[in-house]
C-alpha atoms as a PDB file:
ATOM      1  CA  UNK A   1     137.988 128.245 167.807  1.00  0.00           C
ATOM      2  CA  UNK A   2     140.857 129.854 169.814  1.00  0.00           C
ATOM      3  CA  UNK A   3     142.808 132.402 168.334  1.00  0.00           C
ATOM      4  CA  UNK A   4     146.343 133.600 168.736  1.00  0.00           C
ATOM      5  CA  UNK A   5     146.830 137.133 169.903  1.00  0.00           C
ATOM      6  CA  UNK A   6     149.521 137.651 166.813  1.00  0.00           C
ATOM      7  CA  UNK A   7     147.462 136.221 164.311  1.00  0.00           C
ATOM      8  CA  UNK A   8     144.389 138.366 164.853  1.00  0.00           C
ATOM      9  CA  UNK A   9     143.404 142.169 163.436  1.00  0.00           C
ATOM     10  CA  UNK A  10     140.905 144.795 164.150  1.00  0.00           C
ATOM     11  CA  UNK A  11     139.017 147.212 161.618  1.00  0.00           C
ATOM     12  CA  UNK A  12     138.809 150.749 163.336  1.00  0.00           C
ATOM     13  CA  UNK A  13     134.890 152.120 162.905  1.00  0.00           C
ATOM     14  CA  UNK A  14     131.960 150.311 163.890  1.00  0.00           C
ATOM     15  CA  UNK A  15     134.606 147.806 165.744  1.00  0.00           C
ATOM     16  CA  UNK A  16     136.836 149.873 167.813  1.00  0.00           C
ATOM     17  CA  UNK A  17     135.263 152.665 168.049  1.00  0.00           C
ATOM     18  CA  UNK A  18     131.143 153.352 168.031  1.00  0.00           C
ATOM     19  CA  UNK A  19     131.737 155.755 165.185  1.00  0.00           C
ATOM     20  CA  UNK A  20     128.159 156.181 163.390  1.00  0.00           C
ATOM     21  CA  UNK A  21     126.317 156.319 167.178  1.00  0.00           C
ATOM     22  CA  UNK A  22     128.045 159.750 167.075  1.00  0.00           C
ATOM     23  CA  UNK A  23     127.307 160.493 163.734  1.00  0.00           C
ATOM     24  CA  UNK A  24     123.808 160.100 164.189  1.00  0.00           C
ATOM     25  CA  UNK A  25     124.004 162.335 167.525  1.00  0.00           C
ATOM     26  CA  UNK A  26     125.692 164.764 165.410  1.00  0.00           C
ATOM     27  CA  UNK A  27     123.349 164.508 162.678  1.00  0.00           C
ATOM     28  CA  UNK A  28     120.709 165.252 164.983  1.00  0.00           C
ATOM     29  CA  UNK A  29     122.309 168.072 167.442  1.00  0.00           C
ATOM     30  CA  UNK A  30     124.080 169.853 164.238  1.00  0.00           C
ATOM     31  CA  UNK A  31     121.324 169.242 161.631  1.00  0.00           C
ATOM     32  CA  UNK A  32     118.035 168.655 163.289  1.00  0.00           C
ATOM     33  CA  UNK A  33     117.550 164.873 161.553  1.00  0.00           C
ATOM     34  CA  UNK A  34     115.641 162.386 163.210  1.00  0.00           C
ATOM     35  CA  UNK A  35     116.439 159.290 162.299  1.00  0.00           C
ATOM     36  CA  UNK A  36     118.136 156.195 164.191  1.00  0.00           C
ATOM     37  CA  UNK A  37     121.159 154.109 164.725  1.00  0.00           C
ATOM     38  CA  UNK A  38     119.264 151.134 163.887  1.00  0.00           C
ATOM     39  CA  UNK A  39     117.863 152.894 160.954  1.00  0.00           C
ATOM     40  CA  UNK A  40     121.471 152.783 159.266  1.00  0.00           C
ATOM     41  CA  UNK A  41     120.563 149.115 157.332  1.00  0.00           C
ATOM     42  CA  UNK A  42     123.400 149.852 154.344  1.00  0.00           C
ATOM     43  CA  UNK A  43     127.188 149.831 155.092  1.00  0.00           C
ATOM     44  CA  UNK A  44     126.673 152.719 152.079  1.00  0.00           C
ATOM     45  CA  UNK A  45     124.489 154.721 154.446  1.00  0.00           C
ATOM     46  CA  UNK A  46     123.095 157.054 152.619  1.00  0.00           C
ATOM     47  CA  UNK A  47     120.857 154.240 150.351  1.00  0.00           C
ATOM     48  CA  UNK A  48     119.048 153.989 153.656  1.00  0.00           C
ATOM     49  CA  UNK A  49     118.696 157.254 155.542  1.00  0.00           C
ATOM     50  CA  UNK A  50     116.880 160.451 154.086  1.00  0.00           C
ATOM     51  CA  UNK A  51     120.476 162.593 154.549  1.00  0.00           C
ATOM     52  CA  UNK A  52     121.664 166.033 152.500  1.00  0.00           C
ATOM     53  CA  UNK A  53     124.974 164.822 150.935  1.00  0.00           C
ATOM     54  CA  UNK A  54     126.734 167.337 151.862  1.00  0.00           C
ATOM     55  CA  UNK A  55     125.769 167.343 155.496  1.00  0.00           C
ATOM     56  CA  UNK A  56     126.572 163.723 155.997  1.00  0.00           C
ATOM     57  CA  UNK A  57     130.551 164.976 154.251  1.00  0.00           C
ATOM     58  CA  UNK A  58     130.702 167.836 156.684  1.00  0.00           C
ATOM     59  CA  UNK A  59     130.585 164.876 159.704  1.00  0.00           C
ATOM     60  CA  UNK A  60     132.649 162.767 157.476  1.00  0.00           C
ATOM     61  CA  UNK A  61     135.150 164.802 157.850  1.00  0.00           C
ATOM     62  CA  UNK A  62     135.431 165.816 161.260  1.00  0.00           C
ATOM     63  CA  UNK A  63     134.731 162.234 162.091  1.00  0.00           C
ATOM     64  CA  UNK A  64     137.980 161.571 160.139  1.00  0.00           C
ATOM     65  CA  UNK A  65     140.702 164.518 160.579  1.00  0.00           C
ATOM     66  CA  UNK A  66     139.433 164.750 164.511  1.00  0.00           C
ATOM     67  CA  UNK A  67     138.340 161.545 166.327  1.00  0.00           C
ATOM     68  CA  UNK A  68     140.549 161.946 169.270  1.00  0.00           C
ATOM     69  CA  UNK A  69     138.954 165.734 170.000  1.00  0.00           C
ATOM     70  CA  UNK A  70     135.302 164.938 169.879  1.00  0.00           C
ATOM     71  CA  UNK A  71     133.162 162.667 172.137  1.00  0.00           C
ATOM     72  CA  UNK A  72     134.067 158.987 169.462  1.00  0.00           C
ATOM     73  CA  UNK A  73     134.173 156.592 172.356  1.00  0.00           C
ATOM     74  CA  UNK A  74     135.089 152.507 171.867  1.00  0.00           C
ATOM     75  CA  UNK A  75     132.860 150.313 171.928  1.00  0.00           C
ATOM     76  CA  UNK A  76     132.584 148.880 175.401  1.00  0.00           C
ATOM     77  CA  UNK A  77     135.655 146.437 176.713  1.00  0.00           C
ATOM     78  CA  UNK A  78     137.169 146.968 173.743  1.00  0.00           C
ATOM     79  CA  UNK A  79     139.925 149.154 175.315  1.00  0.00           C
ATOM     80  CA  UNK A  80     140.970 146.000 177.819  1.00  0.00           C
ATOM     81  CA  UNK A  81     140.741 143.552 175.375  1.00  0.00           C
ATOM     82  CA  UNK A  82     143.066 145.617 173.184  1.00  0.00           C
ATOM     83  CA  UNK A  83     145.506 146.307 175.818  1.00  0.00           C
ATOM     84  CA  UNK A  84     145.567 142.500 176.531  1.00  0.00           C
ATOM     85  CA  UNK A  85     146.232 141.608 173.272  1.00  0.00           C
ATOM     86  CA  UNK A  86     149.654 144.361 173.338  1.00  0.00           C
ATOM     87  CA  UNK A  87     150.945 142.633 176.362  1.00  0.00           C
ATOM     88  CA  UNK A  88     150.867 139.700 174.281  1.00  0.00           C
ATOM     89  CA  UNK A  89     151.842 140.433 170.790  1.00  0.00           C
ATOM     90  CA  UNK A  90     152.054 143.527 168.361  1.00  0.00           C
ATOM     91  CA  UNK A  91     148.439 144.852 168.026  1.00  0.00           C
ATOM     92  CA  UNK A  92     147.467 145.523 164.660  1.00  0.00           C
ATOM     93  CA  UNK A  93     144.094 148.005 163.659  1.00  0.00           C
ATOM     94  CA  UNK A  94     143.631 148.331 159.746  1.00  0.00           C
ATOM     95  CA  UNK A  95     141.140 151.019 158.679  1.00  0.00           C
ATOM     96  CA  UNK A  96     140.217 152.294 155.343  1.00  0.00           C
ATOM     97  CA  UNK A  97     139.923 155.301 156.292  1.00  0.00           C
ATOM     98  CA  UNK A  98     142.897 157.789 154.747  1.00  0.00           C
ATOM     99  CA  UNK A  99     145.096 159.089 157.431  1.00  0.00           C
ATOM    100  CA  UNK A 100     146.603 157.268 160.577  1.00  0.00           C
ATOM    101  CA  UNK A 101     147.599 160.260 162.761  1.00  0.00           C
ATOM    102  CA  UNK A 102     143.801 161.006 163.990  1.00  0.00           C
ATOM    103  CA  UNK A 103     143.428 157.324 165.047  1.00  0.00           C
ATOM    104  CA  UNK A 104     146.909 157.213 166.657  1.00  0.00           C
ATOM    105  CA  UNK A 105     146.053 160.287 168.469  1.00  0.00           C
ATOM    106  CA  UNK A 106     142.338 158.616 169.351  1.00  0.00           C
ATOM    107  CA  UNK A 107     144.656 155.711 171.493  1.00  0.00           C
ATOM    108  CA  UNK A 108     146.367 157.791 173.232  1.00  0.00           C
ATOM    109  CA  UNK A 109     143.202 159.452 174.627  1.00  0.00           C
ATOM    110  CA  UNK A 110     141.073 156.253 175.028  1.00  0.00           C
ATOM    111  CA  UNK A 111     143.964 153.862 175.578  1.00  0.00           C
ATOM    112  CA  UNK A 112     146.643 155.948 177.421  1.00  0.00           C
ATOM    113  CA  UNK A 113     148.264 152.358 178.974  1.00  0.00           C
ATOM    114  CA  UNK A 114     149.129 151.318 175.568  1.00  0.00           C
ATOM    115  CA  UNK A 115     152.360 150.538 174.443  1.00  0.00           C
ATOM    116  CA  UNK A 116     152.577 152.943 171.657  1.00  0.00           C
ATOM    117  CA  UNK A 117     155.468 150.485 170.400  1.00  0.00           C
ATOM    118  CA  UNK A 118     153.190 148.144 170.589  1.00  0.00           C
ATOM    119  CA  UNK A 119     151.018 148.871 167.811  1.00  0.00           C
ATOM    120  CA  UNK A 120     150.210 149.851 164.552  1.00  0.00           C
ATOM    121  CA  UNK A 121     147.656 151.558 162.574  1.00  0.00           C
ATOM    122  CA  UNK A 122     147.743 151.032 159.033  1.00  0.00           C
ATOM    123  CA  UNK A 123     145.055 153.308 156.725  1.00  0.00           C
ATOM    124  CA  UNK A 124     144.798 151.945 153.655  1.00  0.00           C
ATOM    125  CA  UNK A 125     142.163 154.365 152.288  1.00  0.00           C
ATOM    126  CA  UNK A 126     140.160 151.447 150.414  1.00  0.00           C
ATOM    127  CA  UNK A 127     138.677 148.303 151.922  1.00  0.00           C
ATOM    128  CA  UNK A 128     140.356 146.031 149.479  1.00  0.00           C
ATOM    129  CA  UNK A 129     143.631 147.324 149.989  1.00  0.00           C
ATOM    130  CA  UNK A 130     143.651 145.821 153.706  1.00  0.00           C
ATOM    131  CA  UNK A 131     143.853 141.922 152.423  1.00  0.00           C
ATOM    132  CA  UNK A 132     147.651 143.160 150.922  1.00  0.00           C
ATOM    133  CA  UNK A 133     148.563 144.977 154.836  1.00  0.00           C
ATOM    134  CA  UNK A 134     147.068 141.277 156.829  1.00  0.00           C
ATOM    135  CA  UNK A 135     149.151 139.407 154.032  1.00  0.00           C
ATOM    136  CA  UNK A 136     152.069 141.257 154.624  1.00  0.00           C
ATOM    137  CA  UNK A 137     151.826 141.077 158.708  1.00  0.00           C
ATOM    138  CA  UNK A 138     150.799 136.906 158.817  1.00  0.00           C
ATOM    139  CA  UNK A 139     147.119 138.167 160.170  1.00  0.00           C
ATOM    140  CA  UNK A 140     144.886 135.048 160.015  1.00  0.00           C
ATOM    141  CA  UNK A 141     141.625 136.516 161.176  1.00  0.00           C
ATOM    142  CA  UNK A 142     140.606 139.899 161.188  1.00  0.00           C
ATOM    143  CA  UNK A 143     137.625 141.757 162.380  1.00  0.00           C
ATOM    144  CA  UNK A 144     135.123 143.792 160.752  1.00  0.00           C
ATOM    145  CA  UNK A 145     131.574 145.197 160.430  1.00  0.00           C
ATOM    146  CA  UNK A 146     131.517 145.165 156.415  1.00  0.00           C
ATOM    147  CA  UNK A 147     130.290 141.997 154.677  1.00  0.00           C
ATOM    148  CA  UNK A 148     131.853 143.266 151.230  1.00  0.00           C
ATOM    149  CA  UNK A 149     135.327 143.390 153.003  1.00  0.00           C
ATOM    150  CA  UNK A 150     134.790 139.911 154.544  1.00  0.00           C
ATOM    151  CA  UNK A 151     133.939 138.569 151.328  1.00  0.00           C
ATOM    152  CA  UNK A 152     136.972 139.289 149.801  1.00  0.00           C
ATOM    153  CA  UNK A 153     139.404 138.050 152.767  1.00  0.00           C
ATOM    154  CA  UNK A 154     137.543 134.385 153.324  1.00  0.00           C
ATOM    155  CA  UNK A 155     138.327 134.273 149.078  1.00  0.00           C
ATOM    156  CA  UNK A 156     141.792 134.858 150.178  1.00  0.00           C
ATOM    157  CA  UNK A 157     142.445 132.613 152.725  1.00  0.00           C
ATOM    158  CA  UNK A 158     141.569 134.925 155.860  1.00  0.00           C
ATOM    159  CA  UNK A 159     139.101 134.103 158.269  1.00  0.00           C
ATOM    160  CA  UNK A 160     136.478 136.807 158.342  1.00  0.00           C
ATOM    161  CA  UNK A 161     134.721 137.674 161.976  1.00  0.00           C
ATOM    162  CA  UNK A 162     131.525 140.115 161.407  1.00  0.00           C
ATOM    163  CA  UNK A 163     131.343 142.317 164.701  1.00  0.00           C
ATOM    164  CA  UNK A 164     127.904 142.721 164.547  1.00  0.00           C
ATOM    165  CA  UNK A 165     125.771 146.027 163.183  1.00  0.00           C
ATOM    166  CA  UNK A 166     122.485 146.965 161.877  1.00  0.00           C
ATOM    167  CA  UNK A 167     124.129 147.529 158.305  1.00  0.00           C
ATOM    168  CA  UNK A 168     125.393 143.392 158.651  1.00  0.00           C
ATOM    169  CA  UNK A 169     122.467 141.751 159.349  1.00  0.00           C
ATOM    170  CA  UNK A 170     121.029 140.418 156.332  1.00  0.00           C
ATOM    171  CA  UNK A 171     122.354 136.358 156.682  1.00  0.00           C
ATOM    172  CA  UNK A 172     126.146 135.777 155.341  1.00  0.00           C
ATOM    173  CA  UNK A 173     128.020 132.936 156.138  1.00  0.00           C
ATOM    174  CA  UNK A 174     130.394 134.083 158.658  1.00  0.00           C
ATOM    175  CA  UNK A 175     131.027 134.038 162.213  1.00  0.00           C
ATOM    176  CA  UNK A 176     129.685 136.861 164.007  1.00  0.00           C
ATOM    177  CA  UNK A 177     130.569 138.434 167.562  1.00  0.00           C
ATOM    178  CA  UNK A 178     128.184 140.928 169.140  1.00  0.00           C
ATOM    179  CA  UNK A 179     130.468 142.113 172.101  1.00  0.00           C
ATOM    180  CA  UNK A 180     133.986 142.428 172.861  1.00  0.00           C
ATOM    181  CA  UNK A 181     133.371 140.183 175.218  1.00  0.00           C
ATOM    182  CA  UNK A 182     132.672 137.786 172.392  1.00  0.00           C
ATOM    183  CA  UNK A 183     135.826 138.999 170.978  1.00  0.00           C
ATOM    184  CA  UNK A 184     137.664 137.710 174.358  1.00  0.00           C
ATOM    185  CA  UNK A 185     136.394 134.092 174.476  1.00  0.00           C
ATOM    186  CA  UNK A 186     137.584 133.707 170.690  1.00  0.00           C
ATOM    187  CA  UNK A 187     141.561 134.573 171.949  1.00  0.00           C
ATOM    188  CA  UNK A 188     143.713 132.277 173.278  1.00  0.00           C
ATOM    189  CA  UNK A 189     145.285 133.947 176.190  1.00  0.00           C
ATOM    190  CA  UNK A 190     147.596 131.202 177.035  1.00  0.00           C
ATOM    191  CA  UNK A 191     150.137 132.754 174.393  1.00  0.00           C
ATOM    192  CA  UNK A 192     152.789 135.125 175.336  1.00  0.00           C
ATOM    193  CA  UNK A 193     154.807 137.620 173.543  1.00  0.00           C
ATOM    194  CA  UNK A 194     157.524 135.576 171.862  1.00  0.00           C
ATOM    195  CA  UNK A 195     161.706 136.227 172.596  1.00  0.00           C
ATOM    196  CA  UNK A 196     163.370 138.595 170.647  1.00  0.00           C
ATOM    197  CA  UNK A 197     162.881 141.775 168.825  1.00  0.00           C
ATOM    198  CA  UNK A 198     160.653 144.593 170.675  1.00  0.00           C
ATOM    199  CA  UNK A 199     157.187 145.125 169.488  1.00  0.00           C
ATOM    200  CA  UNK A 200     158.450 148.502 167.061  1.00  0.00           C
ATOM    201  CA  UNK A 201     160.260 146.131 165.365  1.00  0.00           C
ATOM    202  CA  UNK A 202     157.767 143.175 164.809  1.00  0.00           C
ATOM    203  CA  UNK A 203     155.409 145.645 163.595  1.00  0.00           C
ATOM    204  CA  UNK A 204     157.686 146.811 160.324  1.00  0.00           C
END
């Protein structure tokens, strides 16, 4: 399978960016728990950690309204992968997460060489809300670390890829990377950005 840098899309959390390896830190350094990263088996987290509700909100949030001012590194190679893809095509991350802004901001920390014309984030707030947003933009494979969501896109026609997590491993049907490096060998790099409009306006 090769896969054409315009037809391809990226969830934000537990692809992009190792978001729960800092919640667990924080857990730990602001709340004294002690359990894992590996001990997070349920994409609904709390049915398999011992957590106070309202602590695991409190990191919510900060997680959400202020990514790009705390220590929420990407996963490694993601950011040249990424920037690849932009030189190539419109790059195009759909979270479900509420807001935009805080993830725009987090590129222009972590990815400071990309073309901010050259992308798009679109938060949907819901997972099932992204199938309309890869509909809309021709995606034909997108990338993401929750089975539920990749259920519902292969039933609609888009290819699925699992990046790989302790809360995805019970067995599923789909193809699974591990690494962006896996993510790399799956593109086909031969393409190049097509004639015409400039990126801001292949993204609307």
């Amino acid at each position: 399978m090769t896969i054409s840098p315009s037809s391809i899309a990226f969830d934000f959390d537990g692809v992009i960016a190792d978001t729960f390896r800092l919640f667990v830190r924080m857990a730990r350094e602001n709340y004294n728990y002690d359990f894992d990263y590996d001990d997070i088996t349920e994409y609904e987290f709390l049915k398999s950690i011992d957590m106070d509700r309202q602590h695991a909100r409190e990191i919510i949030e900060i997680l959400t309204h202020d990514p790009h001012e705390i220590d929420l590194f990407p996963f490694y190679g993601a950011d040249d992968v990424l920037l690849r893809i932009s030189t190539l095509s419109p790059l195009l991350v759909v979270t479900a997460r509420p807001l935009a802004e805080p993830i725009e901001l987090w590129f222009r920390r972590h990815i400071p060489q990309l073309d901010h014309a050259c992308f798009r984030v679109e938060a949907t707030s819901v997972n099932t809300a992204k199938l309309e947003v890869l509909k809309r933009h021709g995606i034909t494979h997108f990338i993401d670390d929750r089975l539920d969501t990749c259920e519902m896109l292969q039933e609609a026609g888009i290819t699925p890829i699992v990046f790989t997590q302790p809360w995805n491993r019970k067995p599923h049907p789909f193809l699974a990377v591990e690494t962006w490096g896996d993510i790399a060998a799956l593109i086909d790099w031969k393409g190049s950005r097509p004639q015409g409009p400039p990126c801001s306006e292949l993204l609307e």
